[in-house]
Protein backbone atom coordinates (compact mmCIF):
# COMPACT_ATOMS: atom_id res chain seq x y z
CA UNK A 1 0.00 0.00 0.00
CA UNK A 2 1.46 3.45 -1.11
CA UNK A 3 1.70 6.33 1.43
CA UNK A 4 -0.48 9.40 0.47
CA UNK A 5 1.77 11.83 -0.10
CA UNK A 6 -0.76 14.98 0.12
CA UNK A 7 -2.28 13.72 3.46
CA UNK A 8 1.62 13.28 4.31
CA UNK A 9 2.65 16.47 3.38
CA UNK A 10 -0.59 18.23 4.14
CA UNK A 11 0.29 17.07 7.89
CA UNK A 12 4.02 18.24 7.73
CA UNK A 13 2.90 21.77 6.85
CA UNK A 14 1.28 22.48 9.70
CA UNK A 15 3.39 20.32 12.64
CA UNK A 16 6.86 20.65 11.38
CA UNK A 17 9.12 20.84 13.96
CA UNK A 18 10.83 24.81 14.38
CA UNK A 19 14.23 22.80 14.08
CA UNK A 20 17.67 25.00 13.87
CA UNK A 21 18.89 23.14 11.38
CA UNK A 22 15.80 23.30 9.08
CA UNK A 23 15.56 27.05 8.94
CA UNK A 24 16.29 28.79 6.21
CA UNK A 25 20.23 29.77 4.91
CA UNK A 26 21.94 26.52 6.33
CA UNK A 27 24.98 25.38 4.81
CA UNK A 28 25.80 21.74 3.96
CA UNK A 29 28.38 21.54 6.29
CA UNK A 30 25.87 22.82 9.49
CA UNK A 31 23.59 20.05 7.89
CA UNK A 32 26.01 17.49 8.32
CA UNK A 33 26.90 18.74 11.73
CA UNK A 34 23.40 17.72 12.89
CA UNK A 35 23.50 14.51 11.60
CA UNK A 36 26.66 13.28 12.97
CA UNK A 37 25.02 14.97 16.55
CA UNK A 38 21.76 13.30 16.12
CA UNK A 39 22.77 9.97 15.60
CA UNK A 40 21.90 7.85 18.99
CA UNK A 41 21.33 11.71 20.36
CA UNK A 42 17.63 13.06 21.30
CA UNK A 43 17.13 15.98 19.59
CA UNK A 44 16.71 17.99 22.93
CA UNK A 45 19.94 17.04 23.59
CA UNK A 46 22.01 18.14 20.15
CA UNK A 47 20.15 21.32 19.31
CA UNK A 48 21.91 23.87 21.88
CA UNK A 49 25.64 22.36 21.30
CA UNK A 50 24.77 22.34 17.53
CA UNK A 51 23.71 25.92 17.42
CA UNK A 52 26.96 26.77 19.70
CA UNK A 53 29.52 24.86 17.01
CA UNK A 54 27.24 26.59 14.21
CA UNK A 55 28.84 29.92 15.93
CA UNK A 56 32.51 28.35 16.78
CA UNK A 57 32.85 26.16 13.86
CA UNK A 58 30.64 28.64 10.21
CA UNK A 59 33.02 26.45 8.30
CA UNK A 60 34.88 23.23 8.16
CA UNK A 61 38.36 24.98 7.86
CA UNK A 62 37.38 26.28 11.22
CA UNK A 63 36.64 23.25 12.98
CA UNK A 64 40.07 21.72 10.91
CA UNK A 65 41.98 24.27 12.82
CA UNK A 66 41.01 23.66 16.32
CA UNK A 67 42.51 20.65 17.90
CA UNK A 68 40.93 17.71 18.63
CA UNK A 69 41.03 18.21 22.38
CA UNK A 70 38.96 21.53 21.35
CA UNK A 71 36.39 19.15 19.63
CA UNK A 72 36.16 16.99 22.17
CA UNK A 73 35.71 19.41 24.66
CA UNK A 74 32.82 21.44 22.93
CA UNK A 75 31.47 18.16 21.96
CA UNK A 76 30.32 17.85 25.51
CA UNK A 77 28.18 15.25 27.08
CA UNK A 78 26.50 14.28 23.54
CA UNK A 79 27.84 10.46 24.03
CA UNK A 80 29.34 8.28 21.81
CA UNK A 81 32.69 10.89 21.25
CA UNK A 82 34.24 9.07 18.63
CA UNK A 83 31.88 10.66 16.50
CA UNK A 84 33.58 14.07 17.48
CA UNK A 85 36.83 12.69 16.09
CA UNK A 86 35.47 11.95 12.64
CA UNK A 87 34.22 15.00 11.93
CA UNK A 88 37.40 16.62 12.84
CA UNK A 89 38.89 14.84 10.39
CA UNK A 90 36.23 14.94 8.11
CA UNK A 91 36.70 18.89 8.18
CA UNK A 92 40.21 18.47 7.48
CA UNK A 93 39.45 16.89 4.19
CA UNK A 94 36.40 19.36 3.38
CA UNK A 95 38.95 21.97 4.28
CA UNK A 96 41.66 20.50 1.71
CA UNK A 97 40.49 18.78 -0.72
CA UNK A 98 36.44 20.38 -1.40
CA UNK A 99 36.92 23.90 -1.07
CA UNK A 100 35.52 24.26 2.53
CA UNK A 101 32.19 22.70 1.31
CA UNK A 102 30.37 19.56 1.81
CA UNK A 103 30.00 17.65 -1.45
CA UNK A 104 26.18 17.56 -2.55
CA UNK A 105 26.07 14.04 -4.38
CA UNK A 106 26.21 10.52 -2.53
CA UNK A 107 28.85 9.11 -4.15
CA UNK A 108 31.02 11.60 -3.06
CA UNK A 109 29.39 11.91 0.49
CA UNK A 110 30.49 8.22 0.89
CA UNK A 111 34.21 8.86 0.22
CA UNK A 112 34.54 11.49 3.12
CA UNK A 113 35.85 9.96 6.67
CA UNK A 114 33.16 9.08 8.94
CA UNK A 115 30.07 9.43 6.23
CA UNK A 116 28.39 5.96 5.88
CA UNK A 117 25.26 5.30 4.07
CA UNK A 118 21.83 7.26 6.44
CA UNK A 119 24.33 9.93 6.50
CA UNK A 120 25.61 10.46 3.28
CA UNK A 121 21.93 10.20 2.06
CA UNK A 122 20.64 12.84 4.53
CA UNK A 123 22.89 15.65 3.66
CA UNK A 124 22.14 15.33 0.14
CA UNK A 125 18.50 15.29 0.99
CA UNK A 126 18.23 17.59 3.44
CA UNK A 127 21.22 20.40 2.37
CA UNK A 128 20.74 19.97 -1.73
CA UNK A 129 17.28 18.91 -2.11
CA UNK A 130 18.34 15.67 -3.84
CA UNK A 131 15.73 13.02 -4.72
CA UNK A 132 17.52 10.30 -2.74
CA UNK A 133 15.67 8.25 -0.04
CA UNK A 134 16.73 8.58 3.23
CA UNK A 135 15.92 6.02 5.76
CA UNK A 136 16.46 5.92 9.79
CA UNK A 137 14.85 3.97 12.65
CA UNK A 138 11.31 6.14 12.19
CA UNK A 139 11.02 5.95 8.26
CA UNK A 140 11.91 1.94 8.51
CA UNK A 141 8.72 1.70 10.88
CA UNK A 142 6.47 4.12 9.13
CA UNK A 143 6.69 1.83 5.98
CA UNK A 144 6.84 -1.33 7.59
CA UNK A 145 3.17 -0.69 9.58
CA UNK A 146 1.36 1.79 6.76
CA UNK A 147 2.76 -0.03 3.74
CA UNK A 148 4.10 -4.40 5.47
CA UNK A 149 1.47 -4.31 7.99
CA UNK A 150 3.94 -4.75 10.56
CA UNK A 151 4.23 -3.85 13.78
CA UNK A 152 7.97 -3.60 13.59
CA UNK A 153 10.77 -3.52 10.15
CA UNK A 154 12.74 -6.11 11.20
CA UNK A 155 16.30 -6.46 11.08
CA UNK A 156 17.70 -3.93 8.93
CA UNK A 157 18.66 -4.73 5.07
CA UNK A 158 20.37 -1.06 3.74
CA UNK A 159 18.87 -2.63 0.04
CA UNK A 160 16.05 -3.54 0.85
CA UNK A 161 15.35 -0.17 3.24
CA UNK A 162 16.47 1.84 0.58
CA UNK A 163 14.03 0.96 -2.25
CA UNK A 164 11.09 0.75 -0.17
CA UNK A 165 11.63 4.30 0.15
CA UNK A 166 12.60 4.66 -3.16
CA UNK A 167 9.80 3.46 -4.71
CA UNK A 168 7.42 5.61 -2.40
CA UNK A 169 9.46 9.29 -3.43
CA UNK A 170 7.33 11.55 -5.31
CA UNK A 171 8.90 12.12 -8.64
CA UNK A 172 9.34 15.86 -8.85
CA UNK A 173 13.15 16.40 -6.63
CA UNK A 174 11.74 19.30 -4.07
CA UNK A 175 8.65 17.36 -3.44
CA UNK A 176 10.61 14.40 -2.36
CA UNK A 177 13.02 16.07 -0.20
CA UNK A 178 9.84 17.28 1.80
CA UNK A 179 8.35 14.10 1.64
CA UNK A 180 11.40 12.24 3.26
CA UNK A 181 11.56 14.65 6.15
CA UNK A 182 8.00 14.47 6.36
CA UNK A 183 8.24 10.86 6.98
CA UNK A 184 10.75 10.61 9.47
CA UNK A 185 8.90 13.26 11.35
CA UNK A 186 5.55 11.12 11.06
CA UNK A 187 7.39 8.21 12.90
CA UNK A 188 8.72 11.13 15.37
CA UNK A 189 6.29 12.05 16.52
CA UNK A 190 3.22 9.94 15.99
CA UNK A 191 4.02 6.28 14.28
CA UNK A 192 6.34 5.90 17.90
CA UNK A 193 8.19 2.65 18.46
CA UNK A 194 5.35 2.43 21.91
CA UNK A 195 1.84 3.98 22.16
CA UNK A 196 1.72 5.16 18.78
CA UNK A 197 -0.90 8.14 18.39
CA UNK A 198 -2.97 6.16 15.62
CA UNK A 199 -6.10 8.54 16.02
CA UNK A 200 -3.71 11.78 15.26
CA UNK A 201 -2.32 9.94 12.60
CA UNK A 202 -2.69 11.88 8.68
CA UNK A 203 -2.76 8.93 6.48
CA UNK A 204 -5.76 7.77 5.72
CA UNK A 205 -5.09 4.30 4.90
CA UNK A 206 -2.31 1.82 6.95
CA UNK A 207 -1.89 -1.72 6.24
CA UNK A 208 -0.95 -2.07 9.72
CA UNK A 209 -4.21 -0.97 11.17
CA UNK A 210 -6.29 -2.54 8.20
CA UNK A 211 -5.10 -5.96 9.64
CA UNK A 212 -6.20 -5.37 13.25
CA UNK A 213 -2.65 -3.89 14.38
CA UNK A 214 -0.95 -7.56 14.96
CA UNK A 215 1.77 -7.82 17.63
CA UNK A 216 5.32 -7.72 16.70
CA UNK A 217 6.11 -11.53 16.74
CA UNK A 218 9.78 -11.80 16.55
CA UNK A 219 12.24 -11.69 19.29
CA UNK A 220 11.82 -9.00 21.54
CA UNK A 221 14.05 -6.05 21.51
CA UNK A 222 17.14 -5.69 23.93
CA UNK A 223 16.78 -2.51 26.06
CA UNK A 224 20.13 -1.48 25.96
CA UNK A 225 20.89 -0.03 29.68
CA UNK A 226 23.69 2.72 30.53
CA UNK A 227 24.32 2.03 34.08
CA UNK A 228 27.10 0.33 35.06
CA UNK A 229 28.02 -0.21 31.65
CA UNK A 230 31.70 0.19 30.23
CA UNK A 231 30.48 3.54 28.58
CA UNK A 232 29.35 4.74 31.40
CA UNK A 233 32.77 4.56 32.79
CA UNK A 234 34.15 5.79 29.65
CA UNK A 235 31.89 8.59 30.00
CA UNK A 236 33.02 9.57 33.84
CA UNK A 237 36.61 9.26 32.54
CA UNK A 238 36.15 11.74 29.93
CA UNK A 239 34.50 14.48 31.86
CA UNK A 240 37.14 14.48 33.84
CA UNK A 241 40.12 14.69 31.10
CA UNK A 242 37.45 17.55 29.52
CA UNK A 243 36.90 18.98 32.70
CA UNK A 244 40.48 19.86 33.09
CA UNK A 245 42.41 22.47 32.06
CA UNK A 246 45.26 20.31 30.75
CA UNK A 247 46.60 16.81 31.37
CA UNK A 248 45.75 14.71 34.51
CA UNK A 249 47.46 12.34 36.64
CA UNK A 250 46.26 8.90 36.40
CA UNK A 251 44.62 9.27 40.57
CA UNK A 252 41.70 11.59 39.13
CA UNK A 253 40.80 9.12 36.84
CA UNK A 254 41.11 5.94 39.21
CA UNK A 255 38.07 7.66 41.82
CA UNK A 256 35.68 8.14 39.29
CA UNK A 257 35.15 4.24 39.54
CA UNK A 258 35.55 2.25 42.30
CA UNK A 259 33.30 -0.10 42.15
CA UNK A 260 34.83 -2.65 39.87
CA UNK A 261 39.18 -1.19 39.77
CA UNK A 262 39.28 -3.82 36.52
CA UNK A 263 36.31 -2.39 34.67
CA UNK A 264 37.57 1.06 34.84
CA UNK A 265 40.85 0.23 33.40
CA UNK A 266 39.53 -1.93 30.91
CA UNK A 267 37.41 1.53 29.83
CA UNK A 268 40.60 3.96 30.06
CA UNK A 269 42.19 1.33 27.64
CA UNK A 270 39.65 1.20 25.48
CA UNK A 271 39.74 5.32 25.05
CA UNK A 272 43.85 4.98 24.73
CA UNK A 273 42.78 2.56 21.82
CA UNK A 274 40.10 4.73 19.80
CA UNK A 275 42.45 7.55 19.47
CA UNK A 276 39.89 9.15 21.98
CA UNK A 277 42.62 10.22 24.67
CA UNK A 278 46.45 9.90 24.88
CA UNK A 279 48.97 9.37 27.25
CA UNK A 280 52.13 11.66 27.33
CA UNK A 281 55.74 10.90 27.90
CA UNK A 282 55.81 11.78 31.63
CA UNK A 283 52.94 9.51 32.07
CA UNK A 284 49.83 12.15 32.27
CA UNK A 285 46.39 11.73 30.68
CA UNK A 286 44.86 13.86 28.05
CA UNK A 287 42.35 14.48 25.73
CA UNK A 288 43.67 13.15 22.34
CA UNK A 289 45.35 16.01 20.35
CA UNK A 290 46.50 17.45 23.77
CA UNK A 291 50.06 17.58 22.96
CA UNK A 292 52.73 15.05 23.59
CA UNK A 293 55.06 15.67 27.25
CA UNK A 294 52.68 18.89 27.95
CA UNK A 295 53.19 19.41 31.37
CA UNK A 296 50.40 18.66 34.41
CA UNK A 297 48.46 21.77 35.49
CA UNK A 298 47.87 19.77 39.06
């Protein structure tokens, strides 16, 4: 079953989300910015840092300059940091190699550091207008319960994804681009993973609720917890490296955990080994991109 696209677009005029990053005069590069922020990130969460490295960071020869400590650092308590480090380098190559501006075809998208396939997609989409589909967590369930019938998509296939959403693009390029953000915004805010606002719902047809809304019948989904995990650690041991105004003795890093001494180092390795902080020659912790030997600030 199709997906109406004037119902779908009808909706998305009137409860579009004031988003920074959708307003108008945004550059490809502040585009890509919120993608790399957004991923595993609510958007509560990204919109205030985004709209601070918007100020910092107009440019990717900006952000190229600044160490990666100075990345790291502004990146904050966003999680999952590595993805601080790749667009530092990513800016690098923007910088060097693209005339300071983010490419505005896939292909090209794909070859930059850090850029995999949702990504690559979305700033072409969303920054150029391209007719490409674009598919995350919330488009994957809007088609598989208004066009499968299914409670839930399944385990992701990146060929499969992709031409179901493909095949449901208006033809005419602007129209599309709307249309993809309109469906990711749908499964937003009303096709939800729980307690899905069916009644507020704009399409007026939905295979999923044509068949009686089944259950999802496959394995249940993992809730993946935080507490007491390695990345929690990970995470205390970074705010404190980010925290400080230079390197730190390995002591302030051992009392952010003592709960489990082996856990804790097996998390500071782990950071040594993801390029995400370094140690220096006298034996000090920093924040990678520091600066080898730089003397404690104790």
């Amino acid at each position: 079953m199709p997906i109406d696209t004037n119902a779908l677009l009808g909706w998305f005029d009137t409860e579009e989300r004031d988003l920074p990053w959708r307003r108008p005069g945004v550059t490809g590069w502040q585009i890509l910015m919120s993608e790399i922020m957004l991923q595993q990130t609510p958007v509560s969460r990204v919109a205030p840092i985004w709209e601070q490295w918007v100020e910092r960071w107009p440019v990717p020869s900006a952000m190229a300059e600044s160490s990666r400590a100075e990345v790291l650092r502004a990146w904050g308590k966003l999680g999952y940091p590595r993805r601080a480090l790749r667009l530092h380098e990513c800016a690098g190559v923007l910088a060097a190699e693209h005339g300071d501006v983010v490419p505005a075809d896939v292909d090209t998208l794909l070859g930059l550091p850090g850029i995999g396939a949702y990504t690559a997609r979305a700033v072409a989409c969303f920054a150029y207008g391209q007719r490409v589909p674009v598919v995350d967590t919330n488009v994957r369930r809007v088609v598989a319960r208004a066009v499968h019938g299914t409670a839930e998509a399944g385990n992701p296939s990146t060929t499969r994804d992709l031409a179901d959403v493909d095949g449901l693009l208006p033809r005419p390029r602007a129209k599309a681009a709307r249309y993809s953000a309109a469906l990711m915004e749908l499964g937003a805010l009303i096709c939800t993973a729980k307690n899905p606002a069916c009644l507020l719902c704009p399409l007026p047809e939905c295979s999923w609720i044509e068949a009686g809304r089944p259950a999802h019948t496959g394995p249940a989904k993992k809730v993946q917890k935080f507490a007491g995990t390695d990345r929690q650690v990970r995470g205390k041991l970074m705010s404190v490296l980010r925290e400080s105004s230079g390197p730190v003795e390995r002591t302030k890093l051992d009392v952010v955990w003592l709960t489990d001494p082996g856990q804790r180092d097996r998390a500071l390795d782990s950071l040594l080994l993801d390029g995400l902080i370094e140690q220096t020659d006298s034996g000090l912790f920093a924040l990678a991109g520091e600066g080898e030997g730089t003397p404690s600030r104790e």
